[in-house]
N, C-alpha and C. Protein backbone atom coordinates (compact mmCIF):
# COMPACT_ATOMS: atom_id res chain seq x y z
N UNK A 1 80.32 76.87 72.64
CA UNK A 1 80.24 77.22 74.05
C UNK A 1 81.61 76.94 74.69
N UNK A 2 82.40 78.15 75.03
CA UNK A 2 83.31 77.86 75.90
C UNK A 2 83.40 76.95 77.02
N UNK A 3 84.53 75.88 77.20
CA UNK A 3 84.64 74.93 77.97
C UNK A 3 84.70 75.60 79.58
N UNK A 4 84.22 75.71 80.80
CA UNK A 4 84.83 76.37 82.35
C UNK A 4 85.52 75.12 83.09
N UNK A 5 86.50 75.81 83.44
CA UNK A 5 87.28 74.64 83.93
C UNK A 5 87.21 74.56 85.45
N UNK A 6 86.95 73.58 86.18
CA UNK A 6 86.87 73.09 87.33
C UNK A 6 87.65 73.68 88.18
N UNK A 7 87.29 73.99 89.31
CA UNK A 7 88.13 74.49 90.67
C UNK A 7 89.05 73.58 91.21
N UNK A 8 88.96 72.31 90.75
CA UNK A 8 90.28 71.35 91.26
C UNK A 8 91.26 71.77 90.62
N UNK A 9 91.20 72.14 89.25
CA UNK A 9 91.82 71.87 87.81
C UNK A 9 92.73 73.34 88.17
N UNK A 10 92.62 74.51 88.76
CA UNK A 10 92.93 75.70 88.59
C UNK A 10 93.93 75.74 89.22
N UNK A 11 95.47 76.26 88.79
CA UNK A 11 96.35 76.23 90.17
C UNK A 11 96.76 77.52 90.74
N UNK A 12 96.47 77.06 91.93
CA UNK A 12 96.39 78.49 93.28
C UNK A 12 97.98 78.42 93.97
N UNK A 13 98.49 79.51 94.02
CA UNK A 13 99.50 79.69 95.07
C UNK A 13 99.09 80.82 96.28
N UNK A 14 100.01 80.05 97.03
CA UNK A 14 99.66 80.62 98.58
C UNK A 14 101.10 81.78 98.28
N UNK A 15 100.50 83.04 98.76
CA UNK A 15 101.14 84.18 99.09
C UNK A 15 101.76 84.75 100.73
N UNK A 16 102.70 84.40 101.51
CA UNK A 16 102.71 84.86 102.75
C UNK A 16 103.47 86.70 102.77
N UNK A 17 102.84 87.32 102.88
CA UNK A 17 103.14 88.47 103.27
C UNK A 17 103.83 88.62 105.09
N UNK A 18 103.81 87.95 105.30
CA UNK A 18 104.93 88.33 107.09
C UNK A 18 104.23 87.00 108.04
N UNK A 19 104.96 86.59 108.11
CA UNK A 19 104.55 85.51 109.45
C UNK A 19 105.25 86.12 110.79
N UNK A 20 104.14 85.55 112.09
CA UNK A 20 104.50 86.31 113.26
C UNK A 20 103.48 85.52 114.30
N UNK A 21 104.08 85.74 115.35
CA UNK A 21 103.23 84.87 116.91
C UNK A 21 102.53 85.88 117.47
N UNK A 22 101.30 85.22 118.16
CA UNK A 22 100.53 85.90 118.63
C UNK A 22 100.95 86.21 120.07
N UNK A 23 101.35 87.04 120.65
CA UNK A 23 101.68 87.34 122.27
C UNK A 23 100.61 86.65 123.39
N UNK A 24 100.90 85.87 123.98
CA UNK A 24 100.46 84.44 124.75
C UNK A 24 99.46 85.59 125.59
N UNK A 25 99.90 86.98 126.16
CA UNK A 25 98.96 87.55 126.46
C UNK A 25 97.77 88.03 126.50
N UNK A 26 97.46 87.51 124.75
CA UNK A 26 96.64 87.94 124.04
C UNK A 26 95.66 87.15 123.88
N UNK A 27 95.73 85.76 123.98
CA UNK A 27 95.69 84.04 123.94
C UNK A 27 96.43 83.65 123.34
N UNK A 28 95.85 82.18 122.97
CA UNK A 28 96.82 81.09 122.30
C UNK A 28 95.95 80.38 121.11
N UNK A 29 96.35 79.51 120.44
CA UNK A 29 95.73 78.29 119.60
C UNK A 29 94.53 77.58 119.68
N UNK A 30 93.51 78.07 119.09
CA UNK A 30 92.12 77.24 119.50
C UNK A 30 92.49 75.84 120.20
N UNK A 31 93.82 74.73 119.23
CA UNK A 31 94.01 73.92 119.84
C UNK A 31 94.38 73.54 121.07
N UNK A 32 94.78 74.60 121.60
CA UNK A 32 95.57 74.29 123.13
C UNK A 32 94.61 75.32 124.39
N UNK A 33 92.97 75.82 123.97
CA UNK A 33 92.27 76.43 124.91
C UNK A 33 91.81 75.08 125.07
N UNK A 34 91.08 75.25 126.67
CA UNK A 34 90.88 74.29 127.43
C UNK A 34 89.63 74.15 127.11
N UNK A 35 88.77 73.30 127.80
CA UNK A 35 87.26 72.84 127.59
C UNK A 35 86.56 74.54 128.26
N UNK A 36 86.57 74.91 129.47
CA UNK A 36 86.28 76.07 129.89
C UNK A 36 86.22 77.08 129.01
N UNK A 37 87.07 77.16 128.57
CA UNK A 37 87.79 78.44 127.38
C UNK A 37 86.50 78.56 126.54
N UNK A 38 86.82 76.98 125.75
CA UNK A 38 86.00 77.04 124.45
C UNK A 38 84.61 76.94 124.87
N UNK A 39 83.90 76.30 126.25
CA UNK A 39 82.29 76.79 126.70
C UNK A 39 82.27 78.88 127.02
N UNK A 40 83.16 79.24 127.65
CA UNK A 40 83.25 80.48 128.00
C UNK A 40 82.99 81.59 126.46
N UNK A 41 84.06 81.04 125.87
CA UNK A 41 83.71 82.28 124.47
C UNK A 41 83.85 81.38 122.69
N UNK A 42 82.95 80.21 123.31
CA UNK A 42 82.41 79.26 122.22
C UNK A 42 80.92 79.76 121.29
N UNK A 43 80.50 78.75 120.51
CA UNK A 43 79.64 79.32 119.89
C UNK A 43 78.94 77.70 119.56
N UNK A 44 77.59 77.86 120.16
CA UNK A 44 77.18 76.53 119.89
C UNK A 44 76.18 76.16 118.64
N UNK A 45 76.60 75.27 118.14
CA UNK A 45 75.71 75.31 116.58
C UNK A 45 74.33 74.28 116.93
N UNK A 46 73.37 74.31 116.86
CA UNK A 46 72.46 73.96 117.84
C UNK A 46 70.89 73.43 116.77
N UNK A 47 70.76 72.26 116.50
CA UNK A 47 69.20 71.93 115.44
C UNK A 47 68.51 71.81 116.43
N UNK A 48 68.01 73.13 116.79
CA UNK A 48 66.70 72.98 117.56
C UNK A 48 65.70 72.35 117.24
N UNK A 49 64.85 70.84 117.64
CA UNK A 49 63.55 70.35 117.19
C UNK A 49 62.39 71.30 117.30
N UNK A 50 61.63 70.60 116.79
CA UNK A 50 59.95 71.28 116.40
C UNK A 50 59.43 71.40 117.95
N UNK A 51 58.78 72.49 118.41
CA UNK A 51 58.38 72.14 119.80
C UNK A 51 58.80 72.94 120.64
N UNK A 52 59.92 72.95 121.63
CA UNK A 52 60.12 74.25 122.40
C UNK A 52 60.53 75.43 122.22
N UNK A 53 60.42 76.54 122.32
CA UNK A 53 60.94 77.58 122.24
C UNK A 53 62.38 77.74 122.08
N UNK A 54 62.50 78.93 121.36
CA UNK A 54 63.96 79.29 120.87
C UNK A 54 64.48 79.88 122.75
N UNK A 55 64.10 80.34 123.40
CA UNK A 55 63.72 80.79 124.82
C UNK A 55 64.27 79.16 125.73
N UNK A 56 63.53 78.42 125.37
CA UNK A 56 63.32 77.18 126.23
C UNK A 56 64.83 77.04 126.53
N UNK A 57 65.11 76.56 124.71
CA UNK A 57 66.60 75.84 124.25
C UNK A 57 67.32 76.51 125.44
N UNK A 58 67.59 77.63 125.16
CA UNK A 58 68.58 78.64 125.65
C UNK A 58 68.89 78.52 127.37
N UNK A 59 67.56 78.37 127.70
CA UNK A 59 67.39 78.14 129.28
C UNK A 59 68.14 76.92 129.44
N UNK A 60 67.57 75.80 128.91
CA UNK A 60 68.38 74.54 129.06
C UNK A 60 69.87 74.32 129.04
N UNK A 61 70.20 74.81 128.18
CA UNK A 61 71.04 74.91 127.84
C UNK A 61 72.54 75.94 128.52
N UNK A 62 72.18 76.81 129.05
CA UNK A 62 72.76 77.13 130.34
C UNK A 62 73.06 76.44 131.26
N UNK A 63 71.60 75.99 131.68
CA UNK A 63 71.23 74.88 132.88
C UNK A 63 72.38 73.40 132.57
N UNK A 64 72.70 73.04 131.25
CA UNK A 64 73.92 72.33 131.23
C UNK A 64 75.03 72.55 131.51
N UNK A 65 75.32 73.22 131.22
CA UNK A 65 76.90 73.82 131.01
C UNK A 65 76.68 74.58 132.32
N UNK A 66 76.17 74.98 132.82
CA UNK A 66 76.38 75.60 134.45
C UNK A 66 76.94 76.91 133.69
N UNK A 67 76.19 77.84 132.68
CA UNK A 67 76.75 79.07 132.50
C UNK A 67 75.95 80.68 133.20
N UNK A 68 76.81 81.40 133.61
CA UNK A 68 75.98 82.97 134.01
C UNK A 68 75.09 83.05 132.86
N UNK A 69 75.25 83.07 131.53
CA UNK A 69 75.12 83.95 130.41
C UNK A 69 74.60 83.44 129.51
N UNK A 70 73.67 83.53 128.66
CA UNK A 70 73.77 83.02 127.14
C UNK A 70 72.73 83.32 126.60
N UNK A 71 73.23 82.81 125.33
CA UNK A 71 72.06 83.66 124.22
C UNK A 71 71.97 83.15 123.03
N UNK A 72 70.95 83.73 122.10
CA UNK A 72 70.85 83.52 120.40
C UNK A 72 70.92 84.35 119.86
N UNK A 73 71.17 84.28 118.67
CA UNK A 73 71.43 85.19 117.26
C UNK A 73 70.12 85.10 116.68
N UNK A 74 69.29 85.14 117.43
CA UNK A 74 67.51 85.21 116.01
C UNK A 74 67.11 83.78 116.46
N UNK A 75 66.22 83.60 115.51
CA UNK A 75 65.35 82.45 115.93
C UNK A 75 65.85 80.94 115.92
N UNK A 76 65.48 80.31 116.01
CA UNK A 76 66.33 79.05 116.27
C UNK A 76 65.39 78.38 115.59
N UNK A 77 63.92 78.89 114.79
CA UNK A 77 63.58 77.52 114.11
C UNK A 77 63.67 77.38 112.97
N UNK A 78 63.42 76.16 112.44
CA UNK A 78 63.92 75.27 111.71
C UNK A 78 63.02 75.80 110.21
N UNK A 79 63.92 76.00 109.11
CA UNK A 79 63.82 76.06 107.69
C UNK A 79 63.79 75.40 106.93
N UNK A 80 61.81 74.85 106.62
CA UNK A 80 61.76 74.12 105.36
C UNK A 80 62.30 74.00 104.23
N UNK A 81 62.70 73.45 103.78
CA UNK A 81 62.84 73.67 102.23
C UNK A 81 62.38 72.44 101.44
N UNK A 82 61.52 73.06 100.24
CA UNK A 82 60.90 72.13 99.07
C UNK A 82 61.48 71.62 98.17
C-alpha cells in the first residue's frame, strides 16, 4: 500500500501574478472599516437556541443593532448530528 503523504509535509509556493491597490473609492481594508461599516454590510454568524423562531431571532436582532434591514439565508435551526 502506497505511503500518502501529509499536507504539512507537501511544499507549496505562492505564485503572484500582479499586485495592485484597491481605489479608496471603491473601499478600503476590512481592517480599517469602522464598527458601522462592518454592522451595515456584515454578516452575522448566529447559534440560534431551541425555542424561538428563525423570524423571532431576526426581529431581535435588528432591535439591537438599531438596523432598517435584515435578514436570513434559510432556517436558522439547529442540526443534530449522531
Amino acid at each position: 500500500m502506497p505511503r500518502t503523504v501529509p499536507p504539512w509535509e507537501i511544499k507549496r509556493e505562492v505564485y503572484i501574478k500582479a499586485e495592485d491597490e484597491t481605489d479608496p473609492k471603491y473601499g478600503h481594508a476590512p481592517m480599517e472599516r469602522s464598527p458601522n461599516e462592518l454592522i451595515r454590510y456584515g454578516v452575522i454568524n448566529l447559534n440560534k437556541p431551541a425555542g424561538p423562531t428563525s423570524h423571532e431571532v431576526a426581529a431581535w436582532t435588528k432591535k439591537l443593532l438599531r438596523l432598517e434591514v435584515i435578514g436570513h439565508g434559510g432556517t436558522l435551526e439547529a442540526q443534530l448530528l449522531s
